[in-house]
PDB file of N, CA and C in Angstrom:
ATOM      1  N   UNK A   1      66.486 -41.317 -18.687  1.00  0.00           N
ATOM      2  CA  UNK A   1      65.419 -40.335 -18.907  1.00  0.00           C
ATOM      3  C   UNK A   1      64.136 -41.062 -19.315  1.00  0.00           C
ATOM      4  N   UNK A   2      63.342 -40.779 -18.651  1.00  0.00           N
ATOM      5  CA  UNK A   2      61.763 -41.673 -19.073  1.00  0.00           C
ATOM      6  C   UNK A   2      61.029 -40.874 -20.650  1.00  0.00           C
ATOM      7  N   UNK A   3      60.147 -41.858 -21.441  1.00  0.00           N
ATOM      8  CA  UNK A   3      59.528 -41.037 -22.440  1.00  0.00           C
ATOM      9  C   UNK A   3      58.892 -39.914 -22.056  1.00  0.00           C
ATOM     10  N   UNK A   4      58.481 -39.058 -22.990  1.00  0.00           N
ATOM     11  CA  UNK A   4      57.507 -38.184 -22.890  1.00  0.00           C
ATOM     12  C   UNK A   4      56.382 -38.918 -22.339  1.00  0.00           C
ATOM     13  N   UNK A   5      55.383 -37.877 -21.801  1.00  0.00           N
ATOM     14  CA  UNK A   5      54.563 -38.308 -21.538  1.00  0.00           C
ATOM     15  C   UNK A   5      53.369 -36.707 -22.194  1.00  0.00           C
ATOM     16  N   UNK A   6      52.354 -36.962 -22.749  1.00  0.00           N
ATOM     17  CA  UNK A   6      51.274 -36.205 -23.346  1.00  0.00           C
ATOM     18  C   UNK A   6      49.969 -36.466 -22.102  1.00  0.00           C
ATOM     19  N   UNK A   7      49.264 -35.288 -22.069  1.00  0.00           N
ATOM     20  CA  UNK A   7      48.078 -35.449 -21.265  1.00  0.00           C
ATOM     21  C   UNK A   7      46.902 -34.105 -22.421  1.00  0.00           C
ATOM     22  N   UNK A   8      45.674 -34.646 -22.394  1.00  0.00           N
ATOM     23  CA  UNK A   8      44.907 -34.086 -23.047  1.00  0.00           C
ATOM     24  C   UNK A   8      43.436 -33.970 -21.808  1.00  0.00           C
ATOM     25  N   UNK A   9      42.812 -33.294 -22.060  1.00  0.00           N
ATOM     26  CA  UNK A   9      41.103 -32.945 -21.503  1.00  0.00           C
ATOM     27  C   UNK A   9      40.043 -34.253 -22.398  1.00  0.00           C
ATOM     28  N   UNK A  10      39.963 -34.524 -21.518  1.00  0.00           N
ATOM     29  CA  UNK A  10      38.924 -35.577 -22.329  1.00  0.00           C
ATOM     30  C   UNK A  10      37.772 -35.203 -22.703  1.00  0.00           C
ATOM     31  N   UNK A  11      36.994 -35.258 -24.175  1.00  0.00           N
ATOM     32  CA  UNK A  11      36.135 -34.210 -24.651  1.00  0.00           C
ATOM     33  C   UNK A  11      34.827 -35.129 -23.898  1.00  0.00           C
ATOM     34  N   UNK A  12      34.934 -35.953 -23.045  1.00  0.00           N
ATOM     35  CA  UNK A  12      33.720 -36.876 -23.346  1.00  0.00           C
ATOM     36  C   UNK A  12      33.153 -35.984 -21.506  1.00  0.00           C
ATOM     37  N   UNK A  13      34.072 -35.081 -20.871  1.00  0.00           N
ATOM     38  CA  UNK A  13      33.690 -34.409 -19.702  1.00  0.00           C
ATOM     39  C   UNK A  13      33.587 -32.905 -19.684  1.00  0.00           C
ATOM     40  N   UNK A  14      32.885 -32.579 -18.828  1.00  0.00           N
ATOM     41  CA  UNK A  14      32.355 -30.824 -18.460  1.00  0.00           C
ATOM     42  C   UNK A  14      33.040 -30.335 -17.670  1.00  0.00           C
ATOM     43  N   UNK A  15      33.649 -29.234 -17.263  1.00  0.00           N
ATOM     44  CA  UNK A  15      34.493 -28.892 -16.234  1.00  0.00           C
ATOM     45  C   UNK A  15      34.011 -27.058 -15.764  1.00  0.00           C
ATOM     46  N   UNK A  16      33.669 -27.272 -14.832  1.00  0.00           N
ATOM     47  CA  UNK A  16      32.830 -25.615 -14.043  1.00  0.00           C
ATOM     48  C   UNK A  16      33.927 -25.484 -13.332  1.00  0.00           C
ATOM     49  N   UNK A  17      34.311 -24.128 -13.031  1.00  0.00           N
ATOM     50  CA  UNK A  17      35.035 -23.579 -11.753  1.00  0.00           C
ATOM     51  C   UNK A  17      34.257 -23.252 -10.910  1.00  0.00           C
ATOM     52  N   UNK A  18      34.062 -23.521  -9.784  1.00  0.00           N
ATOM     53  CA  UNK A  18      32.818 -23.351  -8.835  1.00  0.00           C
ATOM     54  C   UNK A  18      33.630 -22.705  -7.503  1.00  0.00           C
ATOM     55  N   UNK A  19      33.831 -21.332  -7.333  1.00  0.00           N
ATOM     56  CA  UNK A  19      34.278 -20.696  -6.831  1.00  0.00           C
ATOM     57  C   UNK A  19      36.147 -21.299  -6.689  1.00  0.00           C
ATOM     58  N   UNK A  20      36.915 -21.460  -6.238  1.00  0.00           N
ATOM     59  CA  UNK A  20      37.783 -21.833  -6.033  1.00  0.00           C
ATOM     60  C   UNK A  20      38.484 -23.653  -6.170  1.00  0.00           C
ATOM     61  N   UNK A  21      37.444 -24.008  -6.839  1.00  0.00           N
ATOM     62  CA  UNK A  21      37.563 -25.390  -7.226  1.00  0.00           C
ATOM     63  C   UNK A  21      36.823 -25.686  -8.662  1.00  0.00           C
ATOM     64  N   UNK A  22      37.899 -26.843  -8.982  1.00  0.00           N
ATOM     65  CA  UNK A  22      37.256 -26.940 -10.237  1.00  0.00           C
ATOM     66  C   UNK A  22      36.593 -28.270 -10.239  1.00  0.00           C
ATOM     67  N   UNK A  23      35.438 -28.493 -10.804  1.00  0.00           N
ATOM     68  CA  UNK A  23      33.991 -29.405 -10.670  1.00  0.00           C
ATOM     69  C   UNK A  23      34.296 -30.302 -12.243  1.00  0.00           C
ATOM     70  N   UNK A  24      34.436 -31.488 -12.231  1.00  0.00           N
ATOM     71  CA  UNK A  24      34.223 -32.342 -13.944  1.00  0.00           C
ATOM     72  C   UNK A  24      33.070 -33.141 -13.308  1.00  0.00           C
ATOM     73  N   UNK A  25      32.610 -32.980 -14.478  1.00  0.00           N
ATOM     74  CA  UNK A  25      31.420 -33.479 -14.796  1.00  0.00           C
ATOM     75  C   UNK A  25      31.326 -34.810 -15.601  1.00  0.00           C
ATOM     76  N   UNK A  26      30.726 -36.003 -15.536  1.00  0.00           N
ATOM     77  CA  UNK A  26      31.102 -37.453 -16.632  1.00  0.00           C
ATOM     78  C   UNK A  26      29.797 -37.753 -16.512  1.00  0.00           C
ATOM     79  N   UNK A  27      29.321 -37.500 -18.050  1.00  0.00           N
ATOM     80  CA  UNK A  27      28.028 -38.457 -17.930  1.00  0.00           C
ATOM     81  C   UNK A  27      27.965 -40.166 -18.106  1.00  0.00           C
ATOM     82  N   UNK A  28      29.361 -40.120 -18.892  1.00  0.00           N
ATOM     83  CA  UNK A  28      29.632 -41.477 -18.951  1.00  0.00           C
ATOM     84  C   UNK A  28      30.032 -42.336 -17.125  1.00  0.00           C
ATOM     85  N   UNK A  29      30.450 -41.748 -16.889  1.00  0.00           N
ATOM     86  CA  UNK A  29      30.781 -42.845 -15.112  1.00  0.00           C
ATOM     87  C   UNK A  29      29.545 -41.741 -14.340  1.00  0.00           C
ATOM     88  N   UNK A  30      28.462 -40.656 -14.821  1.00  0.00           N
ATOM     89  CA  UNK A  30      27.082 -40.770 -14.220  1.00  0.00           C
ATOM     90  C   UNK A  30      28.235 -40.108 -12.695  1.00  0.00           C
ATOM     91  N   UNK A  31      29.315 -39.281 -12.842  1.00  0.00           N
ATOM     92  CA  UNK A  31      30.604 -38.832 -11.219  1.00  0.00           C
ATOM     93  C   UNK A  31      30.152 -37.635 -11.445  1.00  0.00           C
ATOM     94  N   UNK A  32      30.517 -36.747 -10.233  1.00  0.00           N
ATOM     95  CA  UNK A  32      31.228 -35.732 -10.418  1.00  0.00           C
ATOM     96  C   UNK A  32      32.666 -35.526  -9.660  1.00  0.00           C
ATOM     97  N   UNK A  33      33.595 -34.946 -10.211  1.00  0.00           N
ATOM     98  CA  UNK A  33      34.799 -35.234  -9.694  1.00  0.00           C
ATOM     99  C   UNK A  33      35.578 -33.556  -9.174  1.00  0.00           C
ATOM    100  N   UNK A  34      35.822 -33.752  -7.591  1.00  0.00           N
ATOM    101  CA  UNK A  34      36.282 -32.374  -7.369  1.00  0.00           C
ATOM    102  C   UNK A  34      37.865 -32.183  -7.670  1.00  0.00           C
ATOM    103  N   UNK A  35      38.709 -31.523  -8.750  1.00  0.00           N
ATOM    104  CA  UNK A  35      40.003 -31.245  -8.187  1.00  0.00           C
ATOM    105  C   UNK A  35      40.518 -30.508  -7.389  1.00  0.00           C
ATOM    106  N   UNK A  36      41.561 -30.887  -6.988  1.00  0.00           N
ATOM    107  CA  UNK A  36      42.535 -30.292  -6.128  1.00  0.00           C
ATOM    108  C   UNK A  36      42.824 -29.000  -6.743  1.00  0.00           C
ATOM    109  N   UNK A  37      43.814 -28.625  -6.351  1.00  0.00           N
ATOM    110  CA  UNK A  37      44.861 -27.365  -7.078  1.00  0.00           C
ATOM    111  C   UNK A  37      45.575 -27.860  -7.748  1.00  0.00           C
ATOM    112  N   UNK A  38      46.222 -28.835  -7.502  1.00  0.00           N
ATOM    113  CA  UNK A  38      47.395 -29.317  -8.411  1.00  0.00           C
ATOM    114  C   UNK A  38      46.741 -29.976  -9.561  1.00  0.00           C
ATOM    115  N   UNK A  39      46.101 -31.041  -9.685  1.00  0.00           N
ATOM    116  CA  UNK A  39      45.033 -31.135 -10.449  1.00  0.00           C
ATOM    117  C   UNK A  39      44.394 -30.591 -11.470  1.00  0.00           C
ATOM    118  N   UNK A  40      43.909 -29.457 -10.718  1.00  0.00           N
ATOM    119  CA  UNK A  40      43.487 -28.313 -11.991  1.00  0.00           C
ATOM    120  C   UNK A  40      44.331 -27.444 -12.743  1.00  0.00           C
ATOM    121  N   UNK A  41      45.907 -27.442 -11.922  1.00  0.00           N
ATOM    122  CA  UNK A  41      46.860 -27.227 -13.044  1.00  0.00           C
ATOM    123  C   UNK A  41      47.323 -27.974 -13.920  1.00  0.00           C
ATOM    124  N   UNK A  42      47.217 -29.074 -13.847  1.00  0.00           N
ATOM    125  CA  UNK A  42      47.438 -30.306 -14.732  1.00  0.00           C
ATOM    126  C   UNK A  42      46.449 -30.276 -16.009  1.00  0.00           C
ATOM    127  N   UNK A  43      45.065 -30.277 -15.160  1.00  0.00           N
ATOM    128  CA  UNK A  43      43.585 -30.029 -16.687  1.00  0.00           C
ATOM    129  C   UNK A  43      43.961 -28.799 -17.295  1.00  0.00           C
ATOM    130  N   UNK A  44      44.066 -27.848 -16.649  1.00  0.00           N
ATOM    131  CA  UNK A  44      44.581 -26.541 -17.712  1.00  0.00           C
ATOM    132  C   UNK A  44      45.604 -26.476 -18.618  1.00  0.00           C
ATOM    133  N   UNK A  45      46.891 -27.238 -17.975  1.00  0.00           N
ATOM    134  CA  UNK A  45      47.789 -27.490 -18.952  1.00  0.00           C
ATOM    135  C   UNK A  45      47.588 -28.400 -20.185  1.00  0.00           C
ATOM    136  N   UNK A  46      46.655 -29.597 -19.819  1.00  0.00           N
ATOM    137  CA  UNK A  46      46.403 -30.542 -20.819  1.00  0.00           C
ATOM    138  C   UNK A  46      46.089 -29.645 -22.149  1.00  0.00           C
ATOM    139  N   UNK A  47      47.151 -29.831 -23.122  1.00  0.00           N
ATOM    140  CA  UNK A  47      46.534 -29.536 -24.375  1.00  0.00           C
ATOM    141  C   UNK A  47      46.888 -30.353 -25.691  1.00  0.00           C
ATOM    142  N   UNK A  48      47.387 -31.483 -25.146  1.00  0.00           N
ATOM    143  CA  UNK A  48      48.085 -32.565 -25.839  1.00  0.00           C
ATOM    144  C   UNK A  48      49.182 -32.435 -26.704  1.00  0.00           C
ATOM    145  N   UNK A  49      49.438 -31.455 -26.612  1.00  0.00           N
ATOM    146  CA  UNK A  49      51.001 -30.990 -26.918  1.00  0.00           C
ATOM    147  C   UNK A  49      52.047 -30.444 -26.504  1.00  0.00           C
ATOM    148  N   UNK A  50      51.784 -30.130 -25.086  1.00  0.00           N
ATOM    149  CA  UNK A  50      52.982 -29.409 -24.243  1.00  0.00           C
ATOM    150  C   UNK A  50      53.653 -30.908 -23.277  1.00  0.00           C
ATOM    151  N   UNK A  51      54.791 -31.844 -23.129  1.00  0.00           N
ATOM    152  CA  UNK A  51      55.250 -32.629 -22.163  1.00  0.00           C
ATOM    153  C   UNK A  51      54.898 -32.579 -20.961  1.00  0.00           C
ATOM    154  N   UNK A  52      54.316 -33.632 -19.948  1.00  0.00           N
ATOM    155  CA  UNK A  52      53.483 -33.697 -19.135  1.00  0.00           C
ATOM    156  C   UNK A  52      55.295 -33.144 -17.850  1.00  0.00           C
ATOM    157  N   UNK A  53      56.148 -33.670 -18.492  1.00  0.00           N
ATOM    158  CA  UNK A  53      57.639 -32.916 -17.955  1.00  0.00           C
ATOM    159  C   UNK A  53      57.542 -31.284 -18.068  1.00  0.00           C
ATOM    160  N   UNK A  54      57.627 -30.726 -18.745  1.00  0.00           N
ATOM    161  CA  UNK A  54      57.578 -29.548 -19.356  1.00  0.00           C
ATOM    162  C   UNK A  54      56.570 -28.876 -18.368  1.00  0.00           C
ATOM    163  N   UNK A  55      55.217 -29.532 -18.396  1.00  0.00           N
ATOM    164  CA  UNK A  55      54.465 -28.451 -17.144  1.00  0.00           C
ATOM    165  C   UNK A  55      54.681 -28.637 -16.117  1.00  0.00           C
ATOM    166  N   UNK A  56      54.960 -29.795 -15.338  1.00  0.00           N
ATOM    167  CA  UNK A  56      55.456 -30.627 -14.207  1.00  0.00           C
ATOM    168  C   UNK A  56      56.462 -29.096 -13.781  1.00  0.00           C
ATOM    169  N   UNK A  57      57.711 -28.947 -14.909  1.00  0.00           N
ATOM    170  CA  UNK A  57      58.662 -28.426 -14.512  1.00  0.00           C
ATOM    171  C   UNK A  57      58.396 -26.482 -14.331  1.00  0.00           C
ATOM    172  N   UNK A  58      57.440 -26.344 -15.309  1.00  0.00           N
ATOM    173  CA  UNK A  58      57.419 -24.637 -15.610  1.00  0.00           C
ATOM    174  C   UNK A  58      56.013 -24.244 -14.653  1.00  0.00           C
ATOM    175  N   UNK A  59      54.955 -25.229 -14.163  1.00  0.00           N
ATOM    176  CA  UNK A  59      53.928 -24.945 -13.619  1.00  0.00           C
ATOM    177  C   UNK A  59      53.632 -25.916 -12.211  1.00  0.00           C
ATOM    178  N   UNK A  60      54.376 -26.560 -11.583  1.00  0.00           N
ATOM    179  CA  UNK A  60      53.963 -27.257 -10.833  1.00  0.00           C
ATOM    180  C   UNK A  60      55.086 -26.953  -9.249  1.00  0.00           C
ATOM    181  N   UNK A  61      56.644 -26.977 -10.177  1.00  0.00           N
ATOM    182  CA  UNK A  61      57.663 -27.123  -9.577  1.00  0.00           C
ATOM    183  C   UNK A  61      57.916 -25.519  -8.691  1.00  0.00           C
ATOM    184  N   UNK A  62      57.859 -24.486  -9.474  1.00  0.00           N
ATOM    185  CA  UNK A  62      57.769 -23.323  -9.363  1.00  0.00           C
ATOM    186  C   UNK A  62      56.843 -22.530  -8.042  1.00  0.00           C
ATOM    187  N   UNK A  63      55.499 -23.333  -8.526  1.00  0.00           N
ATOM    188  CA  UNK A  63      54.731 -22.921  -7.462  1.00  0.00           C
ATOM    189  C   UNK A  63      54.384 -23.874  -5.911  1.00  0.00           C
ATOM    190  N   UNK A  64      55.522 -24.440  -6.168  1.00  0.00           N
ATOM    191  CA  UNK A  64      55.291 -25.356  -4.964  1.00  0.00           C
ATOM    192  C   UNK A  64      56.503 -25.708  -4.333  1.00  0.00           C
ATOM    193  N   UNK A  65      57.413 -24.883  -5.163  1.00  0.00           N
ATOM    194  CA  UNK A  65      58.587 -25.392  -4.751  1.00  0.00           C
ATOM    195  C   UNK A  65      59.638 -26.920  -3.847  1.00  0.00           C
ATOM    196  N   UNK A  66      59.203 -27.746  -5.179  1.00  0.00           N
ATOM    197  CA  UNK A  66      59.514 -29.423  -4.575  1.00  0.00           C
ATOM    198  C   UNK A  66      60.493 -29.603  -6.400  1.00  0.00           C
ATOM    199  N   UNK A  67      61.054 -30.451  -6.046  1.00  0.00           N
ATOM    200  CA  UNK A  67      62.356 -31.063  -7.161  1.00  0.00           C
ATOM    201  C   UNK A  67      61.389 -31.510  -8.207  1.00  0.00           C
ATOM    202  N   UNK A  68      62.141 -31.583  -9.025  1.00  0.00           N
ATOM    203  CA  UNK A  68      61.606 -32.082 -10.852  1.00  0.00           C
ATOM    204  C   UNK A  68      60.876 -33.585 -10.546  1.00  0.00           C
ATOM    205  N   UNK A  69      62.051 -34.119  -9.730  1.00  0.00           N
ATOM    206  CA  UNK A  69      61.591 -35.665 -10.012  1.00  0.00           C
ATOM    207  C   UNK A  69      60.580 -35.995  -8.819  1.00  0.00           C
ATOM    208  N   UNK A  70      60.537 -35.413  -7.940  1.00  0.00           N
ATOM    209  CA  UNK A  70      59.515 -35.780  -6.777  1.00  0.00           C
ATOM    210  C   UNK A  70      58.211 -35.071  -7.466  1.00  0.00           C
ATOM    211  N   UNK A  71      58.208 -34.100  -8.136  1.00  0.00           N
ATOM    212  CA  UNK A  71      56.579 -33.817  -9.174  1.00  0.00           C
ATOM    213  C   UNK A  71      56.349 -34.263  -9.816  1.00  0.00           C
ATOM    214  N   UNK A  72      56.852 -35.051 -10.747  1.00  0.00           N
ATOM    215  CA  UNK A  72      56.869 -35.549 -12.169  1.00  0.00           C
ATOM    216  C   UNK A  72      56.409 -37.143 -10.740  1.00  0.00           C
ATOM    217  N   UNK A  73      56.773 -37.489 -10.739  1.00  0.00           N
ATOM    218  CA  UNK A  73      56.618 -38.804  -9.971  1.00  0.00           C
ATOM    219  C   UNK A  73      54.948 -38.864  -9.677  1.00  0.00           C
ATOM    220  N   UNK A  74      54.797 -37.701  -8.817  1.00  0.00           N
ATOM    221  CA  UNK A  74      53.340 -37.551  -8.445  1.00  0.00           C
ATOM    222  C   UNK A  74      52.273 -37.220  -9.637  1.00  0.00           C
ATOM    223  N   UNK A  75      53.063 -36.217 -10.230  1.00  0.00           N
ATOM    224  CA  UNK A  75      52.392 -36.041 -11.428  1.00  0.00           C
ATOM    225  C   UNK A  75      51.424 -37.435 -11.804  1.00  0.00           C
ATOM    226  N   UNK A  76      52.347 -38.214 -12.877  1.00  0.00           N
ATOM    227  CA  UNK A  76      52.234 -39.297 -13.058  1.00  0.00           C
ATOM    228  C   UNK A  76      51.073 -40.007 -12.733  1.00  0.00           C
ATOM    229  N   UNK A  77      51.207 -40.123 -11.724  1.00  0.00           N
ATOM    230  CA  UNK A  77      50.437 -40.669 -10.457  1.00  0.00           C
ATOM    231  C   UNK A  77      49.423 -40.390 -10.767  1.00  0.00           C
ATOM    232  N   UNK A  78      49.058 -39.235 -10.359  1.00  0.00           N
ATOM    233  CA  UNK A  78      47.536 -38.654 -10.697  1.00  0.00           C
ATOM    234  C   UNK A  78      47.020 -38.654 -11.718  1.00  0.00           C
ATOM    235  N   UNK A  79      48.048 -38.297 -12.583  1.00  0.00           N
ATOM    236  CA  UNK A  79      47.333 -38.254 -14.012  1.00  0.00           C
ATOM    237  C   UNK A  79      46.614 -39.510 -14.644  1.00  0.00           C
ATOM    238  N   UNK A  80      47.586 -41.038 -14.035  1.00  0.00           N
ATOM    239  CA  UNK A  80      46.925 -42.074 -14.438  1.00  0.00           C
ATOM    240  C   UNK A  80      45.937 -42.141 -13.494  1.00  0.00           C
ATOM    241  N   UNK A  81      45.896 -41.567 -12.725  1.00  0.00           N
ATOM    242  CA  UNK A  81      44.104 -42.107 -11.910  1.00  0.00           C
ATOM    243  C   UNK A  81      43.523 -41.152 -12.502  1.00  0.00           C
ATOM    244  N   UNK A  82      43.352 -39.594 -12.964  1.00  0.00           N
ATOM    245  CA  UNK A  82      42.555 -39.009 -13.568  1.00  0.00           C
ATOM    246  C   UNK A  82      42.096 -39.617 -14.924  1.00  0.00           C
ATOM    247  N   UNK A  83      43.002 -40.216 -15.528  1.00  0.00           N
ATOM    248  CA  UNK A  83      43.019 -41.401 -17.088  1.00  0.00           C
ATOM    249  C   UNK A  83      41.903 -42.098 -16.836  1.00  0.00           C
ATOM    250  N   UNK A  84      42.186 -43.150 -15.285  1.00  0.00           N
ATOM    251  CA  UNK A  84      41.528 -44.499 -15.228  1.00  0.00           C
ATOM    252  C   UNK A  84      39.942 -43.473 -15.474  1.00  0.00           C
ATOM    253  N   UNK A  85      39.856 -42.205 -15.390  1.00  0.00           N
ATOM    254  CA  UNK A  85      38.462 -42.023 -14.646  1.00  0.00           C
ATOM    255  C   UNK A  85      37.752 -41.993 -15.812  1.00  0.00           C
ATOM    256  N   UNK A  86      38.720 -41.025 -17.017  1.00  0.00           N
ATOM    257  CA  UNK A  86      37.874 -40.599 -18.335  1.00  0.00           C
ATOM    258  C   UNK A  86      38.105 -39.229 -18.393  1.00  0.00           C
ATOM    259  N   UNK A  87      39.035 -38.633 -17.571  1.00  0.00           N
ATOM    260  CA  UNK A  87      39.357 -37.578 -16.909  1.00  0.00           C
ATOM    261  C   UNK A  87      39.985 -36.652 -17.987  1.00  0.00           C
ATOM    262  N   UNK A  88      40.815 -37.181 -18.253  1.00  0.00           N
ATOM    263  CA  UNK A  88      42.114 -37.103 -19.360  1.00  0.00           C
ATOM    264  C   UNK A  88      42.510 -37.956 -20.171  1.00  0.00           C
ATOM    265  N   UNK A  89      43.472 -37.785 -20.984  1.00  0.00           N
ATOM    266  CA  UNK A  89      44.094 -38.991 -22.187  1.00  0.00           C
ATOM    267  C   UNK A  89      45.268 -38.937 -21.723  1.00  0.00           C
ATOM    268  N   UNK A  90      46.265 -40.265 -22.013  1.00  0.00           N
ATOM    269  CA  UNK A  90      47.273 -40.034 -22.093  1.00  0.00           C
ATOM    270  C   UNK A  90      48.099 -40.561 -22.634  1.00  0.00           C
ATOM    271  N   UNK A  91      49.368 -40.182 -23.295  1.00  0.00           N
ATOM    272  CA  UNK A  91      49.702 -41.096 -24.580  1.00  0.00           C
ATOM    273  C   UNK A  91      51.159 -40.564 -24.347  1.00  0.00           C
ATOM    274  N   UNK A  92      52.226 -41.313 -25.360  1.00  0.00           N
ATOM    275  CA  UNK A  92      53.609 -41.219 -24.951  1.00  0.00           C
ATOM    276  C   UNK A  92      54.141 -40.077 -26.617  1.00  0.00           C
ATOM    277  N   UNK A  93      53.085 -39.456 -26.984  1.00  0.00           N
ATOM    278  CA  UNK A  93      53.525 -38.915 -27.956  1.00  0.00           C
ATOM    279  C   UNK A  93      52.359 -37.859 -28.168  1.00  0.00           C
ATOM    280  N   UNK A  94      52.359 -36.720 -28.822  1.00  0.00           N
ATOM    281  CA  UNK A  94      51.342 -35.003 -28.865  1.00  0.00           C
ATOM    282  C   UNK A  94      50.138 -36.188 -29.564  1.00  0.00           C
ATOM    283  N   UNK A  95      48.859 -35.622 -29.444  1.00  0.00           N
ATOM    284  CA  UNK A  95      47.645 -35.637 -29.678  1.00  0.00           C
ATOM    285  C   UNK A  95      47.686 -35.223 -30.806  1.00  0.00           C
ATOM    286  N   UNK A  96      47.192 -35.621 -32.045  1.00  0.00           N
ATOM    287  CA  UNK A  96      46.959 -34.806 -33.777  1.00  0.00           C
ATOM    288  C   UNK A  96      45.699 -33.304 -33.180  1.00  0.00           C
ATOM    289  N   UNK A  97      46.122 -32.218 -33.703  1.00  0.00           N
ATOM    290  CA  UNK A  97      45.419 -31.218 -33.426  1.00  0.00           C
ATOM    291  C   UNK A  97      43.721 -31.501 -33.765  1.00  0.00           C
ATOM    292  N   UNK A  98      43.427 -31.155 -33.062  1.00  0.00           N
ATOM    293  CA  UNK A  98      41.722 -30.873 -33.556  1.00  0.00           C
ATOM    294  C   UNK A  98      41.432 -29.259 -33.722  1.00  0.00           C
ATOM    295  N   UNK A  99      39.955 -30.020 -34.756  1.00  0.00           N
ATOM    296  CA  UNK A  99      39.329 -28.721 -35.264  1.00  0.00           C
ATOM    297  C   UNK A  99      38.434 -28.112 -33.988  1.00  0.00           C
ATOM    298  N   UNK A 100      38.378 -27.112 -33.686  1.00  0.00           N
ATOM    299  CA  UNK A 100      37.456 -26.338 -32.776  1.00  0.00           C
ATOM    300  C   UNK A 100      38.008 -25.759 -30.950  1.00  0.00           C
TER     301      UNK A 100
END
């Protein structure tokens, strides 16, 4: 069984829904970055305390109907290139809550 894996919204980006897509914004990498669908279920789920397994399995698997481990795989995947961007956080254990 692999660790947990945690994913959070990175406060340092903006995120618009612009009709059927969702738009991040980085002033730091000066991008703008379009997600996918799958993608933007991933940023919505980010709340640094739900298992990046856990949504993989209750929000990803469900609506797309593909196996635990072939999502979680991709998952993964993306999530560390959304990381490399500034996109998200990601850590092998929940985020300490914040105020606001």
């Amino acid at each position: 069984m692999t660790e947990p894996t945690y994913i959070l919204r990175s406060p340092q980006v903006a995120a618009r829904r612009i009709g059927d897509e969702l738009m991040i914004m980085s002033g730091q990498a000066s991008a703008v970055f379009s997600l996918n669908e799958t993608a933007a279920l991933l940023w919505d789920a980010a709340d640094g305390r739900t298992p990046l397994q856990e949504i993989v399995r209750t929000r990803i698997c469900p609506r797309y109907a593909v196996d635990v481990d072939t999502a979680l795989a991709d998952a993964l995947e993306l999530v560390q290139g959304l990381a490399g961007h500034g996109i998200l956080q990601v850590a092998d254990r929940p985020f300490a809550e914040t105020d606001g």
